[in-house]
N, C-alpha and C. Protein backbone atom coordinates (compact mmCIF):
# COMPACT_ATOMS: atom_id res chain seq x y z
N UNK A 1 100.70 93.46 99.22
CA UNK A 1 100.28 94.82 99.43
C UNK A 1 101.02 95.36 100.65
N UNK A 2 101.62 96.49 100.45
CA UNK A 2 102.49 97.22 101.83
C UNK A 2 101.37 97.75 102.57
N UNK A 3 101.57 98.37 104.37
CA UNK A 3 100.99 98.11 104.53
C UNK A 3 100.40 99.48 104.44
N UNK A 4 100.99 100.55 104.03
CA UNK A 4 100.62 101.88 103.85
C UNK A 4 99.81 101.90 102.59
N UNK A 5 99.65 100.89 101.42
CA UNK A 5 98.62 100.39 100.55
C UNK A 5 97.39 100.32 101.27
N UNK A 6 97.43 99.21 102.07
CA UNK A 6 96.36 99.04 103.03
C UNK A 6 95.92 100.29 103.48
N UNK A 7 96.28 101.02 103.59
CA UNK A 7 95.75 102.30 104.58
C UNK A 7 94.88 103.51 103.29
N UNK A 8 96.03 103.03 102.24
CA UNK A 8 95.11 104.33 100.85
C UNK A 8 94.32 103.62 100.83
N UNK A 9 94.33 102.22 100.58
CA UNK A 9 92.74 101.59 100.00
C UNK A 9 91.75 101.75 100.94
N UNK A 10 91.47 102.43 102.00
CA UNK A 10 90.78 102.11 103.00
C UNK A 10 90.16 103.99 102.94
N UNK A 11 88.39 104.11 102.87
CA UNK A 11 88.33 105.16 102.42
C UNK A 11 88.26 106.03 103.97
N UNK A 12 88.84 106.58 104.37
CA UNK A 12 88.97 107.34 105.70
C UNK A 12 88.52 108.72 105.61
N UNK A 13 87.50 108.85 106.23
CA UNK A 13 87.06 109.87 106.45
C UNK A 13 87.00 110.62 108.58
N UNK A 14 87.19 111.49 108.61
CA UNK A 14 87.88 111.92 109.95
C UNK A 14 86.36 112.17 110.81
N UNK A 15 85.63 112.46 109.82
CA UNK A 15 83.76 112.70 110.64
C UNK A 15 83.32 111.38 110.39
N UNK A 16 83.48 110.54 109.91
CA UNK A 16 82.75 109.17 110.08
C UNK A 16 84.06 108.07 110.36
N UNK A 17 84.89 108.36 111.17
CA UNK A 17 85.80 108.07 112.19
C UNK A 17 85.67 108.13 113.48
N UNK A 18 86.10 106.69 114.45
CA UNK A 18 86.18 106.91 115.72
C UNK A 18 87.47 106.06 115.95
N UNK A 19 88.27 106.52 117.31
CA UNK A 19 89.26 105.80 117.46
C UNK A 19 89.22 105.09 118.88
N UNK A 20 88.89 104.24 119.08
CA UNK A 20 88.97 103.73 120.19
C UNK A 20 89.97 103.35 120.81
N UNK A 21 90.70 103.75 122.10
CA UNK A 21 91.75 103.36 122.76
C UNK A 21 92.16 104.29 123.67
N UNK A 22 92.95 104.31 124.53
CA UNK A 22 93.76 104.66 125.58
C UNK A 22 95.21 105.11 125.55
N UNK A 23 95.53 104.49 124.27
CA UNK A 23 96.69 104.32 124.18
C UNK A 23 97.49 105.83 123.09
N UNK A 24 97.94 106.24 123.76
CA UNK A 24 98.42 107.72 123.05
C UNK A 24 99.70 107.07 121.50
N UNK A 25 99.87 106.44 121.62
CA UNK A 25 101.38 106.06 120.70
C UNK A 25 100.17 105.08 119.63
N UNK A 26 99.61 104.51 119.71
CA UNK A 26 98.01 104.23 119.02
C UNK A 26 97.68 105.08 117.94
N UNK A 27 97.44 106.37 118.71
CA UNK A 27 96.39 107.12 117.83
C UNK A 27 97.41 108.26 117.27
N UNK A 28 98.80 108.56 117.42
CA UNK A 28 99.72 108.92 116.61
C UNK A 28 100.35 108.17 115.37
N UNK A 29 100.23 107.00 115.57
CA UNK A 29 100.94 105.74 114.73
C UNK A 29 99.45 105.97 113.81
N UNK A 30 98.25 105.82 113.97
CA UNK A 30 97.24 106.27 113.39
C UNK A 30 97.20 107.28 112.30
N UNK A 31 97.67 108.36 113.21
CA UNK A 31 97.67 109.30 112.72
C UNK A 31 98.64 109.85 111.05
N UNK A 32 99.89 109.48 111.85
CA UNK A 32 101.16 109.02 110.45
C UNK A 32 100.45 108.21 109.71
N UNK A 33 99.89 107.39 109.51
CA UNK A 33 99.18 107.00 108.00
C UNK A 33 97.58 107.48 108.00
N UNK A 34 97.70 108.15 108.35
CA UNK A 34 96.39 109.05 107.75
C UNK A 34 94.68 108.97 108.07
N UNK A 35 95.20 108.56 109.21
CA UNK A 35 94.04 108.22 110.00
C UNK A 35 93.41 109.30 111.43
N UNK A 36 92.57 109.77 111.15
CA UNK A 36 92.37 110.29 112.04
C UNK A 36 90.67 110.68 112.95
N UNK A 37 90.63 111.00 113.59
CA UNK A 37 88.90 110.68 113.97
C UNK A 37 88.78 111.62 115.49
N UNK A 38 87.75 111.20 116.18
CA UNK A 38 87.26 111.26 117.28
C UNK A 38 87.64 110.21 118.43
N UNK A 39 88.51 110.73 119.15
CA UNK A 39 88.78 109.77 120.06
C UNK A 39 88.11 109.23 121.44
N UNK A 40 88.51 107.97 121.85
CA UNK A 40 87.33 107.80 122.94
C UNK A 40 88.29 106.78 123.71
N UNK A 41 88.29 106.56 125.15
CA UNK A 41 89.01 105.50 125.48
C UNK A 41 87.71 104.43 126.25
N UNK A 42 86.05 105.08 125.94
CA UNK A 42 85.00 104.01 126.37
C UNK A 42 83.98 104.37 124.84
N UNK A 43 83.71 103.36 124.28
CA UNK A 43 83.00 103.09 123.17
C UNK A 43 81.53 103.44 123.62
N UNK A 44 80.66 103.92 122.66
CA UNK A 44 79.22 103.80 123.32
C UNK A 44 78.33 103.45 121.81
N UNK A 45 76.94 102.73 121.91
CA UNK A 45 76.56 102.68 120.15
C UNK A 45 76.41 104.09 120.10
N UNK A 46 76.00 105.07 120.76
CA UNK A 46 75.96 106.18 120.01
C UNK A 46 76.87 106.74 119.35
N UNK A 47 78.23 106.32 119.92
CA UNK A 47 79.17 107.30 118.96
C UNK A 47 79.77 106.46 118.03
N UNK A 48 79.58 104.86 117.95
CA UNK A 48 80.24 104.06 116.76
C UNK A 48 78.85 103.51 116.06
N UNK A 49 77.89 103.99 116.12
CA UNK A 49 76.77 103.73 115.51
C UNK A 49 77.27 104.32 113.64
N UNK A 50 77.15 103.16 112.65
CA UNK A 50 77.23 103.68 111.46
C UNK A 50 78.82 104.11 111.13
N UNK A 51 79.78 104.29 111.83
CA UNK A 51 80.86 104.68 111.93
C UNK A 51 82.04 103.64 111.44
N UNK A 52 83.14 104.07 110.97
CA UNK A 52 84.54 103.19 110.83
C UNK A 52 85.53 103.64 112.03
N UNK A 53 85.45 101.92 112.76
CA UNK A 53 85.69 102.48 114.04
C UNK A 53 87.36 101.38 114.12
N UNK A 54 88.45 102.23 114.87
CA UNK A 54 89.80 102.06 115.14
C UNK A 54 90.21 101.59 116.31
N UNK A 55 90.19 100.22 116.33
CA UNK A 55 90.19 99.89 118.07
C UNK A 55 89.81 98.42 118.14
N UNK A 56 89.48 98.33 119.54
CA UNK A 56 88.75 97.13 119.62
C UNK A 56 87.27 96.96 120.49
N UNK A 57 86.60 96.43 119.60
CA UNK A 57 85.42 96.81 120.64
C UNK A 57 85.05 95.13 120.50
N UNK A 58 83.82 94.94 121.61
CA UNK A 58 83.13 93.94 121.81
C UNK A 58 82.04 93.50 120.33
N UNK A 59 81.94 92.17 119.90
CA UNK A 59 81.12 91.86 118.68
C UNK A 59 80.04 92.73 118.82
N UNK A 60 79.30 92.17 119.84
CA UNK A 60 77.84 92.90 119.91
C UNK A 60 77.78 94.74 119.88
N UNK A 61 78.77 95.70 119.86
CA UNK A 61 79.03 96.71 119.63
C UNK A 61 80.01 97.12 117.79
N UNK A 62 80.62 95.87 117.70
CA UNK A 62 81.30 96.26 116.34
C UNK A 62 80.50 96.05 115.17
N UNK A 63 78.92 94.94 115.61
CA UNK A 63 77.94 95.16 115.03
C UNK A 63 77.33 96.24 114.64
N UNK A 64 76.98 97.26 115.64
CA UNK A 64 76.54 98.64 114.85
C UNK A 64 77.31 99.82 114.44
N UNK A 65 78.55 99.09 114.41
CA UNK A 65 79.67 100.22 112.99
C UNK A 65 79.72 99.42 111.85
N UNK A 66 80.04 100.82 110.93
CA UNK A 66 80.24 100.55 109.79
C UNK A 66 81.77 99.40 110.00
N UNK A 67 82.73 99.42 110.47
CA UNK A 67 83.35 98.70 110.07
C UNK A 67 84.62 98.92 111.46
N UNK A 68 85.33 97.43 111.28
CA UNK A 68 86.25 97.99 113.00
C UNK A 68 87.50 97.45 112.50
N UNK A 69 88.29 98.35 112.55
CA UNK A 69 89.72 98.20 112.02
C UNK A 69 90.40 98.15 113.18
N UNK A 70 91.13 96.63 113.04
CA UNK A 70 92.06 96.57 114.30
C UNK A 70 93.61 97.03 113.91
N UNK A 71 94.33 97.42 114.71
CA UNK A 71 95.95 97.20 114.42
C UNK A 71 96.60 96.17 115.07
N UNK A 72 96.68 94.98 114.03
CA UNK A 72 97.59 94.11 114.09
C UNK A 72 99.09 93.79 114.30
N UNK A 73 99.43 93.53 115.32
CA UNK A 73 101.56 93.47 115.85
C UNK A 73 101.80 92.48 115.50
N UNK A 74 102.08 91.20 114.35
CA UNK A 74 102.62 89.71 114.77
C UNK A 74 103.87 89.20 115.23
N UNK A 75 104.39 90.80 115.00
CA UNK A 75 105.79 90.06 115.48
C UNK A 75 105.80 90.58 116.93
N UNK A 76 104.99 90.78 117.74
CA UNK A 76 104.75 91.67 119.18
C UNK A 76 104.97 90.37 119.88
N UNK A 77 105.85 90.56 120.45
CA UNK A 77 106.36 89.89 121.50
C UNK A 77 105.84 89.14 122.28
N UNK A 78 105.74 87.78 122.94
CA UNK A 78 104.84 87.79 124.11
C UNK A 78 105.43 88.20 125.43
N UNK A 79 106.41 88.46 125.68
CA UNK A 79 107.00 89.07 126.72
C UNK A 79 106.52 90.60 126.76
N UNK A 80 106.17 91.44 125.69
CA UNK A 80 106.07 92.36 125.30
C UNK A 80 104.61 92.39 125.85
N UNK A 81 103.77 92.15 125.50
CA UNK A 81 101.98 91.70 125.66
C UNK A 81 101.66 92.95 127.37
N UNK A 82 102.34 92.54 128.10
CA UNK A 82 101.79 93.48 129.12
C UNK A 82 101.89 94.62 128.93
N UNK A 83 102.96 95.09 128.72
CA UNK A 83 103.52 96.49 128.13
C UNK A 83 102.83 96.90 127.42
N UNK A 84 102.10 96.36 126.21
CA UNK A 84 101.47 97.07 125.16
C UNK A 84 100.56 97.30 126.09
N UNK A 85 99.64 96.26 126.85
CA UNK A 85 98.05 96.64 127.20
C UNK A 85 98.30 97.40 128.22
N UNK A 86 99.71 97.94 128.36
CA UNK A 86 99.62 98.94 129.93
C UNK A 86 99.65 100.76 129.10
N UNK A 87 100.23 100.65 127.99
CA UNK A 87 100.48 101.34 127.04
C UNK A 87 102.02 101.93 127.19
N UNK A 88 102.34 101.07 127.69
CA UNK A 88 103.80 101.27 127.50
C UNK A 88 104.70 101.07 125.82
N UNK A 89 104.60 101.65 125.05
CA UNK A 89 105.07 101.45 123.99
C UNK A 89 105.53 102.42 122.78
N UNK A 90 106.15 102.44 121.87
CA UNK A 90 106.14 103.41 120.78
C UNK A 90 105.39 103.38 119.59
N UNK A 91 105.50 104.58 119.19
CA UNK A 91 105.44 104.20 117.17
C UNK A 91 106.26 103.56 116.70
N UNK A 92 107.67 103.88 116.51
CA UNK A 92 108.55 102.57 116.62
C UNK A 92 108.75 101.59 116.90
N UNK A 93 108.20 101.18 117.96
CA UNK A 93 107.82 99.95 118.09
C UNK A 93 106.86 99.15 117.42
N UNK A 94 105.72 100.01 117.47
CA UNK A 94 104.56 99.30 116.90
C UNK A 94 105.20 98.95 115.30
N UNK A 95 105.97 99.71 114.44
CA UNK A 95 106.54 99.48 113.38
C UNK A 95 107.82 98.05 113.63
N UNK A 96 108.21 98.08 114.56
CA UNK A 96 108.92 96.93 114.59
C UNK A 96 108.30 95.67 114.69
N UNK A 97 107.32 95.53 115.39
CA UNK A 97 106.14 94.20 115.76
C UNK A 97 105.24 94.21 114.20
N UNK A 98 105.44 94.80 113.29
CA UNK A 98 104.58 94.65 112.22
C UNK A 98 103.68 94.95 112.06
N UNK A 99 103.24 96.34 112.58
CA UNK A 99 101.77 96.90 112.73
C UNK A 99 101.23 97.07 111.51
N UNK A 100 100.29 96.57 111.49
CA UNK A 100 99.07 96.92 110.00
C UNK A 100 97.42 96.97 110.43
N UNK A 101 97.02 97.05 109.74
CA UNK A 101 95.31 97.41 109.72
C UNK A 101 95.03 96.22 109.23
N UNK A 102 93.54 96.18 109.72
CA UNK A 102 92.69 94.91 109.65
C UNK A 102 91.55 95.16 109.51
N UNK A 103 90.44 95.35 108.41
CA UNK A 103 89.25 95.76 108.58
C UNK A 103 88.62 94.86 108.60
N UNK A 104 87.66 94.69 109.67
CA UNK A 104 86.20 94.11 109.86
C UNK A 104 85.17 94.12 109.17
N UNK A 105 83.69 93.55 109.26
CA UNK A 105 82.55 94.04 108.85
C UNK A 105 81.86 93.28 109.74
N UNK A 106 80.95 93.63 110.49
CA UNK A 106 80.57 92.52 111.79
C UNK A 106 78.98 92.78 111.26
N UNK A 107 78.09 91.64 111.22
CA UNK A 107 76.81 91.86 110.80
C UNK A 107 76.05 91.00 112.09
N UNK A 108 75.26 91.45 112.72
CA UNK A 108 74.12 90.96 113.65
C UNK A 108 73.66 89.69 112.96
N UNK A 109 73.69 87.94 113.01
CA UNK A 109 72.79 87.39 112.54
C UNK A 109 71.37 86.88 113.04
């Protein structure tokens, strides 16, 4: 499956969307496949409560969304690694490291 497959199969809606992050080249690269939401660079349950949320949050918080889609790099560098978390980076880039989606489902046991 390509990974823009991944992204139609995935039912996205922009009001029961949140995007979590900091990172501006993130939520554009997001955006180009068709993703789009409410952005936040601090998570709270109120606003990912029930929600399909874009980012990364802590278990005990990805528990009360509907679902937490990470973006995955494997070919991201480890030399690279600071840079990303400083947000030093592109859309292009993120397309070069192999960016794709990853959906979650985190359930409280």
């Amino acid at each position: 499956m390509t990974r823009l497959g991944m992204v139609i199969n995935m039912d996205v809606s922009p009001a029961k969307s949140v995007i979590v992050t900091r990172h501006a080249p993130l939520v554009e690269w997001l955006r180009l496949h068709g993703i789009e939401g409410e952005v936040t660079s601090q998570a709270t349950e109120e606003n990912v409560a029930g929600k399909d949320v874009y980012g990364i949050l802590p278990m005990w918080l990805a528990a009360k969304a509907n679902s937490i889609t990470e973006v995955s790099m494997p070919k991201l560098p480890l030399e690279a690694r600071a840079k990303v978390n400083g947000g030093d980076f592109t859309v292009e880039q993120m397309d070069e490291w192999g960016a794709h989606l990853v959906r979650f489902t985190v359930r409280e046991g």
